[in-house]
PDBML (XML) file of the C-alpha atoms, coordinates in Angstrom:
<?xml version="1.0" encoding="UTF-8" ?>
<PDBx:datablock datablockName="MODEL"
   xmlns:PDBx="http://pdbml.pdb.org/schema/pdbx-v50.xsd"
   xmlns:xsi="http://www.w3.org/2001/XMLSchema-instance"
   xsi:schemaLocation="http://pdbml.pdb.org/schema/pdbx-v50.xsd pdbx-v50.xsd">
   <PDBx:atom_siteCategory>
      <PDBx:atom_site id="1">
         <PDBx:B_iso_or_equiv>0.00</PDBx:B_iso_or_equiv>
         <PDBx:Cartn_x>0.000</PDBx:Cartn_x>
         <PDBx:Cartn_y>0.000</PDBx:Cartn_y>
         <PDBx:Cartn_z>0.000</PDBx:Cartn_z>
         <PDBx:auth_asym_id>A</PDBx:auth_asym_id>
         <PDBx:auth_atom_id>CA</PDBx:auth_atom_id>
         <PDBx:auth_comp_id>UNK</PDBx:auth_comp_id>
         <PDBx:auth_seq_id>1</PDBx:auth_seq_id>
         <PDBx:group_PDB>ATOM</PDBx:group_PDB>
         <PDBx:label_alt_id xsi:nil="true" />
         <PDBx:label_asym_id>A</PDBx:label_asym_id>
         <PDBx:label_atom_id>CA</PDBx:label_atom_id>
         <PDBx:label_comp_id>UNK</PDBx:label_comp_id>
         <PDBx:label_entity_id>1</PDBx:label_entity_id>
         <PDBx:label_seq_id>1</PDBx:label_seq_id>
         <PDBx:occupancy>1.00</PDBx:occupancy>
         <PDBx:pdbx_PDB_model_num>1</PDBx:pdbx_PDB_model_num>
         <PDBx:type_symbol>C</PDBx:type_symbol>
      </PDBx:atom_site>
      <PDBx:atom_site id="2">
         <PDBx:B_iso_or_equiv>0.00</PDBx:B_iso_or_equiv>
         <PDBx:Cartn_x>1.107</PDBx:Cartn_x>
         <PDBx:Cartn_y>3.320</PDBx:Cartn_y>
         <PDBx:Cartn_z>-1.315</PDBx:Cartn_z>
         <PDBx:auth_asym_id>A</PDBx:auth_asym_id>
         <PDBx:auth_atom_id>CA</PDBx:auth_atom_id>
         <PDBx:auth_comp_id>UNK</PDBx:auth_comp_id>
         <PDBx:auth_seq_id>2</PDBx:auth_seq_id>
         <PDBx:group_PDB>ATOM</PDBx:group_PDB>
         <PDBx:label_alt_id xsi:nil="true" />
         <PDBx:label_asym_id>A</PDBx:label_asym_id>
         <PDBx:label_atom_id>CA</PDBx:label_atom_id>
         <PDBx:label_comp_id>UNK</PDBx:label_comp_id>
         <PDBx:label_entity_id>1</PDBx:label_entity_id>
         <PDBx:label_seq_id>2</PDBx:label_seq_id>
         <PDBx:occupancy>1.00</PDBx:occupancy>
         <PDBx:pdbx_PDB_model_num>1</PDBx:pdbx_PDB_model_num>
         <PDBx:type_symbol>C</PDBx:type_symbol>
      </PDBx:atom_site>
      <PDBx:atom_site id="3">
         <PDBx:B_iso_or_equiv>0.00</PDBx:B_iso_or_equiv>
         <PDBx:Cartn_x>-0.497</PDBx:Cartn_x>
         <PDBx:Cartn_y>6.718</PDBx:Cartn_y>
         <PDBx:Cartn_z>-0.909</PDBx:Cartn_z>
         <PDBx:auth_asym_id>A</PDBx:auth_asym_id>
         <PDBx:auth_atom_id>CA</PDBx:auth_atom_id>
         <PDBx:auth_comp_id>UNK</PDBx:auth_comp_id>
         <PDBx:auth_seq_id>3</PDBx:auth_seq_id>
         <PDBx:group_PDB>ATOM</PDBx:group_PDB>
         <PDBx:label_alt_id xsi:nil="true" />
         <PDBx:label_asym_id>A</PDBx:label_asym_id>
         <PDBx:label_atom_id>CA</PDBx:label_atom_id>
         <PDBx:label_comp_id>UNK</PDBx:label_comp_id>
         <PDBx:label_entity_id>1</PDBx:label_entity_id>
         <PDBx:label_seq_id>3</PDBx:label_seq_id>
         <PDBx:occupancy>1.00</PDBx:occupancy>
         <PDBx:pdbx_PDB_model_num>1</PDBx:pdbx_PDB_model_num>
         <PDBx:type_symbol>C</PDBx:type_symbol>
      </PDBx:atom_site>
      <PDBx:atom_site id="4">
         <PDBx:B_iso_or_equiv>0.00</PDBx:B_iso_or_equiv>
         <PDBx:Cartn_x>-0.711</PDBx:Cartn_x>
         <PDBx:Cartn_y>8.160</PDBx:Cartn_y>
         <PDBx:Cartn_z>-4.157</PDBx:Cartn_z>
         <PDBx:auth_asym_id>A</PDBx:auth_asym_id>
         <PDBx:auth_atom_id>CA</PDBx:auth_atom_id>
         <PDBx:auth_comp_id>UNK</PDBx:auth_comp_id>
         <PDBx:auth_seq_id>4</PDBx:auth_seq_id>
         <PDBx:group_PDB>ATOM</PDBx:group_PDB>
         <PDBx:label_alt_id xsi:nil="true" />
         <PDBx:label_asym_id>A</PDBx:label_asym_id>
         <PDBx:label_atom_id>CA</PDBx:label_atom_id>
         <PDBx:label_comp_id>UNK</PDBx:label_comp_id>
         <PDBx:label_entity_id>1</PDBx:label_entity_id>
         <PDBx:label_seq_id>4</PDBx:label_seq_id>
         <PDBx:occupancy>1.00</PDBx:occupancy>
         <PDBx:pdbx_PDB_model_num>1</PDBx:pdbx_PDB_model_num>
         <PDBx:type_symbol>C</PDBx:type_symbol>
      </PDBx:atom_site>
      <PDBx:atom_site id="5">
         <PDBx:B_iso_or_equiv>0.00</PDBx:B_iso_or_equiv>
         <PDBx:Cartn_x>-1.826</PDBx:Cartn_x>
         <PDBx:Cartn_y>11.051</PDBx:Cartn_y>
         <PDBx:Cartn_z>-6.172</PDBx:Cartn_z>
         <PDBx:auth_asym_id>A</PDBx:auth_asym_id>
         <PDBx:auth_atom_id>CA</PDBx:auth_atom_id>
         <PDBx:auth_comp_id>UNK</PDBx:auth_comp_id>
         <PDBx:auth_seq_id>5</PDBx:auth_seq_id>
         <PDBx:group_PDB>ATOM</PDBx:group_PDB>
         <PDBx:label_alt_id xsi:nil="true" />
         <PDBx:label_asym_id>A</PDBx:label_asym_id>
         <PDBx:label_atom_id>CA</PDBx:label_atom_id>
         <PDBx:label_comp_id>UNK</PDBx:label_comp_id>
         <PDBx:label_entity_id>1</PDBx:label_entity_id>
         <PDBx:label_seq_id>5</PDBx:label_seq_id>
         <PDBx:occupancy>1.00</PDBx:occupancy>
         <PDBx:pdbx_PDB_model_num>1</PDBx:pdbx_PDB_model_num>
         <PDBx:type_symbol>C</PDBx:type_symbol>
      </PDBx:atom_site>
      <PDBx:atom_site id="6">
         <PDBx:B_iso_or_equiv>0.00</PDBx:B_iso_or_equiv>
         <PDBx:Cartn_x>-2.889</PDBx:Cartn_x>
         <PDBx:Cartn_y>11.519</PDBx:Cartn_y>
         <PDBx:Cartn_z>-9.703</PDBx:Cartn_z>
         <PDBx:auth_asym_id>A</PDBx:auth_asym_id>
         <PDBx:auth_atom_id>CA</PDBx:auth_atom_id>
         <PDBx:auth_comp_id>UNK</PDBx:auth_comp_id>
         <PDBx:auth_seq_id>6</PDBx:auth_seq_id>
         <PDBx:group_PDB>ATOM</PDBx:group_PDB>
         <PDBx:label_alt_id xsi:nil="true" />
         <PDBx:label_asym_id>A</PDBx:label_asym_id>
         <PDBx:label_atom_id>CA</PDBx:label_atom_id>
         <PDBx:label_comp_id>UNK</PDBx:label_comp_id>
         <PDBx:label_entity_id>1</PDBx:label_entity_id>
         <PDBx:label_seq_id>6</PDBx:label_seq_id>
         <PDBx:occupancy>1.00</PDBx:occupancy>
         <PDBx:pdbx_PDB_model_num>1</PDBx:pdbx_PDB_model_num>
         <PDBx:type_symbol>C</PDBx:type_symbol>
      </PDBx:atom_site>
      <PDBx:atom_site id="7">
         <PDBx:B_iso_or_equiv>0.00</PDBx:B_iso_or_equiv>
         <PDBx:Cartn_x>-2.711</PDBx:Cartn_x>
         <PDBx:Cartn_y>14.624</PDBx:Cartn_y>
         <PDBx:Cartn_z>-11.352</PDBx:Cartn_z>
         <PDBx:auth_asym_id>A</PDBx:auth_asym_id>
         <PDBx:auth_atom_id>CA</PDBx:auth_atom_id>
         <PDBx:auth_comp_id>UNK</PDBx:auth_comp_id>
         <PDBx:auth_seq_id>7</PDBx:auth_seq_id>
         <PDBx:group_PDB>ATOM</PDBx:group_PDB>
         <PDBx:label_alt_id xsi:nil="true" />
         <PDBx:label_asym_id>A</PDBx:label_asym_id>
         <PDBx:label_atom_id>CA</PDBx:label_atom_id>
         <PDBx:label_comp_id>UNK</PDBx:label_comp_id>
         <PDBx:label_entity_id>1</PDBx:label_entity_id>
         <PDBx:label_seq_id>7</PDBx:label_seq_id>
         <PDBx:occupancy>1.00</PDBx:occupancy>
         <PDBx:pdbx_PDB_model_num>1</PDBx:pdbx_PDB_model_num>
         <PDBx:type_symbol>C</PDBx:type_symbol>
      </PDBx:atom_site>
      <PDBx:atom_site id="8">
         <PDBx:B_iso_or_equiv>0.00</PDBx:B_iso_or_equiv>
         <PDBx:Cartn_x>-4.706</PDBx:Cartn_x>
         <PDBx:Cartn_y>14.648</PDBx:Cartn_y>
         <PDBx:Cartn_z>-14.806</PDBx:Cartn_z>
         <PDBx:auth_asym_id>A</PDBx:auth_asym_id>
         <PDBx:auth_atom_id>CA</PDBx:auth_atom_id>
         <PDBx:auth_comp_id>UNK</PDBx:auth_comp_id>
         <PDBx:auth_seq_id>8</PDBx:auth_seq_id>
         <PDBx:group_PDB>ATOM</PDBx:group_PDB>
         <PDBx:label_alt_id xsi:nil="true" />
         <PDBx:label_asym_id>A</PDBx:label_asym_id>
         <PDBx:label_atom_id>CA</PDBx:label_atom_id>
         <PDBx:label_comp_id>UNK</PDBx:label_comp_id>
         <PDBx:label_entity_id>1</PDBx:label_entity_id>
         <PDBx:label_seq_id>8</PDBx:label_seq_id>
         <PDBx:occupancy>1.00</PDBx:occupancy>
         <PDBx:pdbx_PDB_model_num>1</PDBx:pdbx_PDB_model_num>
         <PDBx:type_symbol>C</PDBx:type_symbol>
      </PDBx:atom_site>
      <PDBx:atom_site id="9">
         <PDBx:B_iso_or_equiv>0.00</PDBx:B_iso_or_equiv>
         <PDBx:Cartn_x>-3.415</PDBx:Cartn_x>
         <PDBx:Cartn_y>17.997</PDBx:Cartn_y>
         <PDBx:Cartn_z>-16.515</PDBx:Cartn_z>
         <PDBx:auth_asym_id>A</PDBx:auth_asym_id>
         <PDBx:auth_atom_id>CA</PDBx:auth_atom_id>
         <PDBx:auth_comp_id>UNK</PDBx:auth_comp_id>
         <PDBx:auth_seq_id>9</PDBx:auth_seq_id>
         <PDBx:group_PDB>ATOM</PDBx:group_PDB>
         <PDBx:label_alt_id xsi:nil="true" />
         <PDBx:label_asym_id>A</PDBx:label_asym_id>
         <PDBx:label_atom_id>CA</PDBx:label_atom_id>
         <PDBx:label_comp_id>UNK</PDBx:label_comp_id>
         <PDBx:label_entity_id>1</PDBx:label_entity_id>
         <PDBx:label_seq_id>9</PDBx:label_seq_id>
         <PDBx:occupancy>1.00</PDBx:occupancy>
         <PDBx:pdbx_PDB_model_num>1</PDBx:pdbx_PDB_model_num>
         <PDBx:type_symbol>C</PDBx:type_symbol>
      </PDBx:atom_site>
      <PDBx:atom_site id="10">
         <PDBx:B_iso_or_equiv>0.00</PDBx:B_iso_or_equiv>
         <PDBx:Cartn_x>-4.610</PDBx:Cartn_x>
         <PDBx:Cartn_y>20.825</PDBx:Cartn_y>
         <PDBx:Cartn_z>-18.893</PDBx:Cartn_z>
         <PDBx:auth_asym_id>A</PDBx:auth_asym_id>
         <PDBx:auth_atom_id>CA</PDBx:auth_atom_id>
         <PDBx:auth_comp_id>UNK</PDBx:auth_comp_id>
         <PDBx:auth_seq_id>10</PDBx:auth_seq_id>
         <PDBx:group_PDB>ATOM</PDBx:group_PDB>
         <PDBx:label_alt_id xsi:nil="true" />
         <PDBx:label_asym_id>A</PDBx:label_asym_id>
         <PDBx:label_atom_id>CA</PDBx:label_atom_id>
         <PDBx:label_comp_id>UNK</PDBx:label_comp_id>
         <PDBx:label_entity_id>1</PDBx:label_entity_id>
         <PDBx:label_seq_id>10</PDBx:label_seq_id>
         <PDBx:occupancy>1.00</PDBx:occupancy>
         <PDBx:pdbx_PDB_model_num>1</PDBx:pdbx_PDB_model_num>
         <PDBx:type_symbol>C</PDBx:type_symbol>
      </PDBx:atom_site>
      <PDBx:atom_site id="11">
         <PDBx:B_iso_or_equiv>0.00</PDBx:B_iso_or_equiv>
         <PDBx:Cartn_x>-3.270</PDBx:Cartn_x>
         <PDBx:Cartn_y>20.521</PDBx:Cartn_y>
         <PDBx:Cartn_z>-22.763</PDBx:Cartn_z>
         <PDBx:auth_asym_id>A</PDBx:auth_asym_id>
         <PDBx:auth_atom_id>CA</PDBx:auth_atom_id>
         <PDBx:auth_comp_id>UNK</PDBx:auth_comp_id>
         <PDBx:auth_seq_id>11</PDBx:auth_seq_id>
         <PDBx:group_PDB>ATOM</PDBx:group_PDB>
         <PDBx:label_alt_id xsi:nil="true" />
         <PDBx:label_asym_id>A</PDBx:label_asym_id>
         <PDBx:label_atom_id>CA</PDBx:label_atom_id>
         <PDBx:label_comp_id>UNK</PDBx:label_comp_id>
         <PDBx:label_entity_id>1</PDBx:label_entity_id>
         <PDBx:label_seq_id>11</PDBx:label_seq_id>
         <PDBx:occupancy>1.00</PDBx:occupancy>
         <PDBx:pdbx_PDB_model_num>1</PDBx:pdbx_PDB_model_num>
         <PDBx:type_symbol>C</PDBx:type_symbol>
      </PDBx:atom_site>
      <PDBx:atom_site id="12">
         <PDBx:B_iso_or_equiv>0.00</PDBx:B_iso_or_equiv>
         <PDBx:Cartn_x>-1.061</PDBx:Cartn_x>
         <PDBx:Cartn_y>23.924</PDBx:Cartn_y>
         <PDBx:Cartn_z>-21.818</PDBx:Cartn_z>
         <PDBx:auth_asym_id>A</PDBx:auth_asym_id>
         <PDBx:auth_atom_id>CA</PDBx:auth_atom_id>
         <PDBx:auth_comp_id>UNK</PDBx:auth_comp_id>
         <PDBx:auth_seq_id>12</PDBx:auth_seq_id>
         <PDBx:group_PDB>ATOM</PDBx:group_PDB>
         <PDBx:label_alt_id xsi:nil="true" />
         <PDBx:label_asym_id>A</PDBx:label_asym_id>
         <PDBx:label_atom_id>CA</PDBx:label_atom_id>
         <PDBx:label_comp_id>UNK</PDBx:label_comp_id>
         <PDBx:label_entity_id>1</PDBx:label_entity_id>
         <PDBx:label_seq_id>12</PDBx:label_seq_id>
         <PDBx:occupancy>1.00</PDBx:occupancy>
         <PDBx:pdbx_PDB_model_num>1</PDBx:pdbx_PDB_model_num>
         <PDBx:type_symbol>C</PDBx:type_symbol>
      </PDBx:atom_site>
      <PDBx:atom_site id="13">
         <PDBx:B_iso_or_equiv>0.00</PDBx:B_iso_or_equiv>
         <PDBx:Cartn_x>0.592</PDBx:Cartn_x>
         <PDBx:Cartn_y>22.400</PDBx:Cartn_y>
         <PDBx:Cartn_z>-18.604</PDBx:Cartn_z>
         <PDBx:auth_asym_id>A</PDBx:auth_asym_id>
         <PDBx:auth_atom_id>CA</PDBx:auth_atom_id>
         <PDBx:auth_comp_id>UNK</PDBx:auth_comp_id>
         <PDBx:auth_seq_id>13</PDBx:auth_seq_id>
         <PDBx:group_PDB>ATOM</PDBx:group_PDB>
         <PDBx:label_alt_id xsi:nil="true" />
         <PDBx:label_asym_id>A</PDBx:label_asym_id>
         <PDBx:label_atom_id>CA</PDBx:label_atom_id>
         <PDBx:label_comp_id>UNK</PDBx:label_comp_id>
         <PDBx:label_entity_id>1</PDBx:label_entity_id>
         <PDBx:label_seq_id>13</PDBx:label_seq_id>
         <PDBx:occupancy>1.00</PDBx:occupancy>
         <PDBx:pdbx_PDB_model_num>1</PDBx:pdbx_PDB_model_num>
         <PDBx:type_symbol>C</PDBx:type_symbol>
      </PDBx:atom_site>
      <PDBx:atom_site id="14">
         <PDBx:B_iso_or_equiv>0.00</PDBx:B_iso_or_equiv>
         <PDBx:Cartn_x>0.869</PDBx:Cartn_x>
         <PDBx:Cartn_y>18.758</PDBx:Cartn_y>
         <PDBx:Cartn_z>-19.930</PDBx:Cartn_z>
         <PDBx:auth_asym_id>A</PDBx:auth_asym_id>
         <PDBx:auth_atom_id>CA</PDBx:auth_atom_id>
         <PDBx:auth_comp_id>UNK</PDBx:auth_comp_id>
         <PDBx:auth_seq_id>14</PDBx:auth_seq_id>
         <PDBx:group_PDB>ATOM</PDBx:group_PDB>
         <PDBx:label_alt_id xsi:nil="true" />
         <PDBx:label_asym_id>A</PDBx:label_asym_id>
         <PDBx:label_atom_id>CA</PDBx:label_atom_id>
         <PDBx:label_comp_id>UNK</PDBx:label_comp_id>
         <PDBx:label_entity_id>1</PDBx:label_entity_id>
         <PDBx:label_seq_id>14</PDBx:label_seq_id>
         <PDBx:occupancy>1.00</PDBx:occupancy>
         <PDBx:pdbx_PDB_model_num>1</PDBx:pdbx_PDB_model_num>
         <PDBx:type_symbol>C</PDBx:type_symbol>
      </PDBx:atom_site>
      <PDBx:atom_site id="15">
         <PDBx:B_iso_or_equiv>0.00</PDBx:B_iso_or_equiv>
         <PDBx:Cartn_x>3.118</PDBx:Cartn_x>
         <PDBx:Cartn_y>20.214</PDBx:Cartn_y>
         <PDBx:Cartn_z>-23.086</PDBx:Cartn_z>
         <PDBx:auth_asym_id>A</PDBx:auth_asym_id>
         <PDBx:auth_atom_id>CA</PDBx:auth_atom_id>
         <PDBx:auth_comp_id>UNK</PDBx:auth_comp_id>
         <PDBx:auth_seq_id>15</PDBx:auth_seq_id>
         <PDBx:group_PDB>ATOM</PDBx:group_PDB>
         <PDBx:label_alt_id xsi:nil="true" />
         <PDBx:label_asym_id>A</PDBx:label_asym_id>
         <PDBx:label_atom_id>CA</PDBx:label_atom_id>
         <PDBx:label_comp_id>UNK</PDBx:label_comp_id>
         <PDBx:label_entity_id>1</PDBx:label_entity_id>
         <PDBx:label_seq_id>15</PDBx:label_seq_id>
         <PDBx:occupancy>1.00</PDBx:occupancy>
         <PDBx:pdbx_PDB_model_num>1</PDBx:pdbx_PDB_model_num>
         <PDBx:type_symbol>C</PDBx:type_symbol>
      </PDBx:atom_site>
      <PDBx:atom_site id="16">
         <PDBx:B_iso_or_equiv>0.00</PDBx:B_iso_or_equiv>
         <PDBx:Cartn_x>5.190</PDBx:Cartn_x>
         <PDBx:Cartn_y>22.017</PDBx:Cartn_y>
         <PDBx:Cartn_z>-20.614</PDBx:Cartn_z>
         <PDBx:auth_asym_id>A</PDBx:auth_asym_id>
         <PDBx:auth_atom_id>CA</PDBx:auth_atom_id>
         <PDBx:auth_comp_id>UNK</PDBx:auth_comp_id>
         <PDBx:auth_seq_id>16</PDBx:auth_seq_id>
         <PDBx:group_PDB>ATOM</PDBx:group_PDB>
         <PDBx:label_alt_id xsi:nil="true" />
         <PDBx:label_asym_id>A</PDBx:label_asym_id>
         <PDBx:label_atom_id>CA</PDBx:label_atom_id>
         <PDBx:label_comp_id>UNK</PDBx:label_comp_id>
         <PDBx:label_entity_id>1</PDBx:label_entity_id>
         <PDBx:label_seq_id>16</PDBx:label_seq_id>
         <PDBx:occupancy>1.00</PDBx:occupancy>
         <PDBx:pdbx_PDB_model_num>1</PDBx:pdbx_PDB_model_num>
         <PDBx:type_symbol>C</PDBx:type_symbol>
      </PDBx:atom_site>
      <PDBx:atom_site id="17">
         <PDBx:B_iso_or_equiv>0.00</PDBx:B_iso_or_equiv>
         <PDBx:Cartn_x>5.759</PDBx:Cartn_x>
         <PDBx:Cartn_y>19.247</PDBx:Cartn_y>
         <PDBx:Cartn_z>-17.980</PDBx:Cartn_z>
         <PDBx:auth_asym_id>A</PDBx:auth_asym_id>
         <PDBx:auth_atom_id>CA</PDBx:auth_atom_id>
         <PDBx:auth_comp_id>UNK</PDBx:auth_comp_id>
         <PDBx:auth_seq_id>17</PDBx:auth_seq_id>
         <PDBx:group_PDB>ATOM</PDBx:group_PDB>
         <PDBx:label_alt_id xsi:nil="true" />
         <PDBx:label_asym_id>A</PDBx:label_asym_id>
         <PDBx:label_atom_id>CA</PDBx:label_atom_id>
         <PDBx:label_comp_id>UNK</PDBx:label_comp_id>
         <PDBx:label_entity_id>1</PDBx:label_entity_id>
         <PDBx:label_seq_id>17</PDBx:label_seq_id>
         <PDBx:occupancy>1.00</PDBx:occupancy>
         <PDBx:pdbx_PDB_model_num>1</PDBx:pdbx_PDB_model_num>
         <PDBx:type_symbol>C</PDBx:type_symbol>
      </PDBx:atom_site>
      <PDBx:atom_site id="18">
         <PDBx:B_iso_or_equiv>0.00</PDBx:B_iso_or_equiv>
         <PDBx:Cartn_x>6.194</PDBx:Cartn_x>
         <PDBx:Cartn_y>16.661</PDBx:Cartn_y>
         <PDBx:Cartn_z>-20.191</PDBx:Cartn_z>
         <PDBx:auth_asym_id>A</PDBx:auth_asym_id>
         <PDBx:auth_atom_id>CA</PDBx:auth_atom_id>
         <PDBx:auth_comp_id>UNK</PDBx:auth_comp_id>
         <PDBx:auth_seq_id>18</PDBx:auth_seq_id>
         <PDBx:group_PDB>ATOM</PDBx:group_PDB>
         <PDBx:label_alt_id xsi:nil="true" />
         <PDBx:label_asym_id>A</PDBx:label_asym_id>
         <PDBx:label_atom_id>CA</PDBx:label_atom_id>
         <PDBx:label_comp_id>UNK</PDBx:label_comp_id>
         <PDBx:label_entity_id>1</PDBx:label_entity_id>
         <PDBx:label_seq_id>18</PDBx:label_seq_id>
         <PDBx:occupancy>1.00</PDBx:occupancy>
         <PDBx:pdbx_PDB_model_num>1</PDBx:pdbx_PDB_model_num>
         <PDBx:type_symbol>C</PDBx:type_symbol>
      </PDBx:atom_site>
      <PDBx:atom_site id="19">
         <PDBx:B_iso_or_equiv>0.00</PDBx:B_iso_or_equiv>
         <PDBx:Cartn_x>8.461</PDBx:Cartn_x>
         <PDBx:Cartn_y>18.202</PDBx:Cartn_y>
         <PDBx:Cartn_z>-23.595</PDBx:Cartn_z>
         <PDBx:auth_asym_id>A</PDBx:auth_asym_id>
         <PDBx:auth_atom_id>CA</PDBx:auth_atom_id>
         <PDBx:auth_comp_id>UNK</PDBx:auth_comp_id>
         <PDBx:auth_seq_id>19</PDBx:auth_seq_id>
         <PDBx:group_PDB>ATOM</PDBx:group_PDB>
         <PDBx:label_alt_id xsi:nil="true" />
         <PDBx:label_asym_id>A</PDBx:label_asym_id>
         <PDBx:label_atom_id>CA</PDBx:label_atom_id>
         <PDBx:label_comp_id>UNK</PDBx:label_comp_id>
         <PDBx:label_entity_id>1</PDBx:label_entity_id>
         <PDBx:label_seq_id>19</PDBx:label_seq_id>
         <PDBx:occupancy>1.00</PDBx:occupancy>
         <PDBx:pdbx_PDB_model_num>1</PDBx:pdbx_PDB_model_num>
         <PDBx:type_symbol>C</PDBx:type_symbol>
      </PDBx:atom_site>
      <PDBx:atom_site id="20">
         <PDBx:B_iso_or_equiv>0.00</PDBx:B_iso_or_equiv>
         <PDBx:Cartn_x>5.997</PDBx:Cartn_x>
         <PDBx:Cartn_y>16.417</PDBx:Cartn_y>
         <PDBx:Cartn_z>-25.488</PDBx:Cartn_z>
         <PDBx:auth_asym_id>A</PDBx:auth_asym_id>
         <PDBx:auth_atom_id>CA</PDBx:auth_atom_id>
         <PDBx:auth_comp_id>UNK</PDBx:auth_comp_id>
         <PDBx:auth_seq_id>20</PDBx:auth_seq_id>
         <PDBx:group_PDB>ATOM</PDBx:group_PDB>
         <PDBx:label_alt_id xsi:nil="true" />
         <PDBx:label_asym_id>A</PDBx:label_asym_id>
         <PDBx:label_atom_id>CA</PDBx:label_atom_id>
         <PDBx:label_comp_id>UNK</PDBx:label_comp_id>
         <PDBx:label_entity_id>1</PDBx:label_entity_id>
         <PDBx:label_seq_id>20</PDBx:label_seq_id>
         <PDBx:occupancy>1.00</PDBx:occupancy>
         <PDBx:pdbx_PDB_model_num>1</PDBx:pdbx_PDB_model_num>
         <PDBx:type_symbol>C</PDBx:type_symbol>
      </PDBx:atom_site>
      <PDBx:atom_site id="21">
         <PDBx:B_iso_or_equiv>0.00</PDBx:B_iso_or_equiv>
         <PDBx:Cartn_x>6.067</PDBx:Cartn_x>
         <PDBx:Cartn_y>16.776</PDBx:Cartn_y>
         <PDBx:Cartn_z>-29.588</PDBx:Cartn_z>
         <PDBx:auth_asym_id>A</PDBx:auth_asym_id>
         <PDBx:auth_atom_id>CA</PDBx:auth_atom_id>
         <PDBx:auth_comp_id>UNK</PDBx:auth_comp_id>
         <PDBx:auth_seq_id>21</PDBx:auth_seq_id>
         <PDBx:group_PDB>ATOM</PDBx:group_PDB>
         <PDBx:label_alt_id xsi:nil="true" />
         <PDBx:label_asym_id>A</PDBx:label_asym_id>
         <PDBx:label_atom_id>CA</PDBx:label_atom_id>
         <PDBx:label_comp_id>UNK</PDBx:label_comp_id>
         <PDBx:label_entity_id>1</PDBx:label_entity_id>
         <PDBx:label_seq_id>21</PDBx:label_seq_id>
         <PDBx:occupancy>1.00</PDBx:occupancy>
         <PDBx:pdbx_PDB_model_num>1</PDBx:pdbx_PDB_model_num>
         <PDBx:type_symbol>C</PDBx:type_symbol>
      </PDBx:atom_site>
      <PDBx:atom_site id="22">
         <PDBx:B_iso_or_equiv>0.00</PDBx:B_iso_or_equiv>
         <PDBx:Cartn_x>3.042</PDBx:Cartn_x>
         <PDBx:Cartn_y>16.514</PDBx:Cartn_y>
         <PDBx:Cartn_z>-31.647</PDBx:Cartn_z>
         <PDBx:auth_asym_id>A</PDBx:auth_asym_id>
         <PDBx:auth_atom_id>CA</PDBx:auth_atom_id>
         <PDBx:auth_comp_id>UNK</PDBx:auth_comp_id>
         <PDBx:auth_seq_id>22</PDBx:auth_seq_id>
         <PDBx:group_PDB>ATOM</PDBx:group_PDB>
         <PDBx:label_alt_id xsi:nil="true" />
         <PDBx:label_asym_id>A</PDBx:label_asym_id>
         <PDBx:label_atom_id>CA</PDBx:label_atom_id>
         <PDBx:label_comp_id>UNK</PDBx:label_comp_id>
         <PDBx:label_entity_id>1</PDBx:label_entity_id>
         <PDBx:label_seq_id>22</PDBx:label_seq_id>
         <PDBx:occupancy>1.00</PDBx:occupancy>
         <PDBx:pdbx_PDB_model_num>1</PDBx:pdbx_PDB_model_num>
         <PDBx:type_symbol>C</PDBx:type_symbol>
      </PDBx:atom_site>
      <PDBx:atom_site id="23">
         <PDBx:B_iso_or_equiv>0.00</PDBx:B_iso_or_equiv>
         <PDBx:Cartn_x>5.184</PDBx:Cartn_x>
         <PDBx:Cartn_y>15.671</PDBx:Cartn_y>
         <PDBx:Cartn_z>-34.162</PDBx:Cartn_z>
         <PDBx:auth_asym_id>A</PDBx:auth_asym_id>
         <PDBx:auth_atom_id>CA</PDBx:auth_atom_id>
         <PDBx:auth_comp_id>UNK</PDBx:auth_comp_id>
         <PDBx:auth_seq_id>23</PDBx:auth_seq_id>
         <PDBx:group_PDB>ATOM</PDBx:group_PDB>
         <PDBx:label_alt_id xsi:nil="true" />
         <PDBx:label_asym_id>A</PDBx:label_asym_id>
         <PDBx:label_atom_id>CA</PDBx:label_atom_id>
         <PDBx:label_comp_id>UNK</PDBx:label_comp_id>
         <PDBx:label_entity_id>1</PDBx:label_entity_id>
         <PDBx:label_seq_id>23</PDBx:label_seq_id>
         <PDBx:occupancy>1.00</PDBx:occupancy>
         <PDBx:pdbx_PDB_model_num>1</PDBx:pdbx_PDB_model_num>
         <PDBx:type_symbol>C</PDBx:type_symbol>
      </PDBx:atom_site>
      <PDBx:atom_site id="24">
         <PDBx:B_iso_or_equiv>0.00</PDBx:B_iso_or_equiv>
         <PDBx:Cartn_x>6.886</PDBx:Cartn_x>
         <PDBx:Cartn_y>12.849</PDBx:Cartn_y>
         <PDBx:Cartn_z>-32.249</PDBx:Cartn_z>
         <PDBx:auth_asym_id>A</PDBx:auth_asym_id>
         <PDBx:auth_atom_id>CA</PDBx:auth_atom_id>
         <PDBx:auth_comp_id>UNK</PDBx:auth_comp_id>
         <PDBx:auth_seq_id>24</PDBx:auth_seq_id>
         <PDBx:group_PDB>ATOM</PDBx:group_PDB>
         <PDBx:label_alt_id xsi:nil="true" />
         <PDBx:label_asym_id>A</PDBx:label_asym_id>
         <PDBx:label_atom_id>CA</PDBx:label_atom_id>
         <PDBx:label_comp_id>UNK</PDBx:label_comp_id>
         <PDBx:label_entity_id>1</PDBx:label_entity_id>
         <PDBx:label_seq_id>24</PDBx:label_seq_id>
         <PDBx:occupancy>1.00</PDBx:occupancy>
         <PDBx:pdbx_PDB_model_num>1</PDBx:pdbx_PDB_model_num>
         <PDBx:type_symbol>C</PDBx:type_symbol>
      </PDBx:atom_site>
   </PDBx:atom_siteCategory>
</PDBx:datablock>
């Protein structure tokens, strides 16, 4: 057992936290 915490982000903050391409 593991506390745990899921953060769903917005389109904005997701391309920011994760360096994601749309052309990847």
């Amino acid at each position: 057992p593991k506390t745990i915490a899921v953060a769903c982000w917005g389109t904005a903050d997701w391309r920011a936290i994760s360096g994601d391409n749309p052309e990847n």
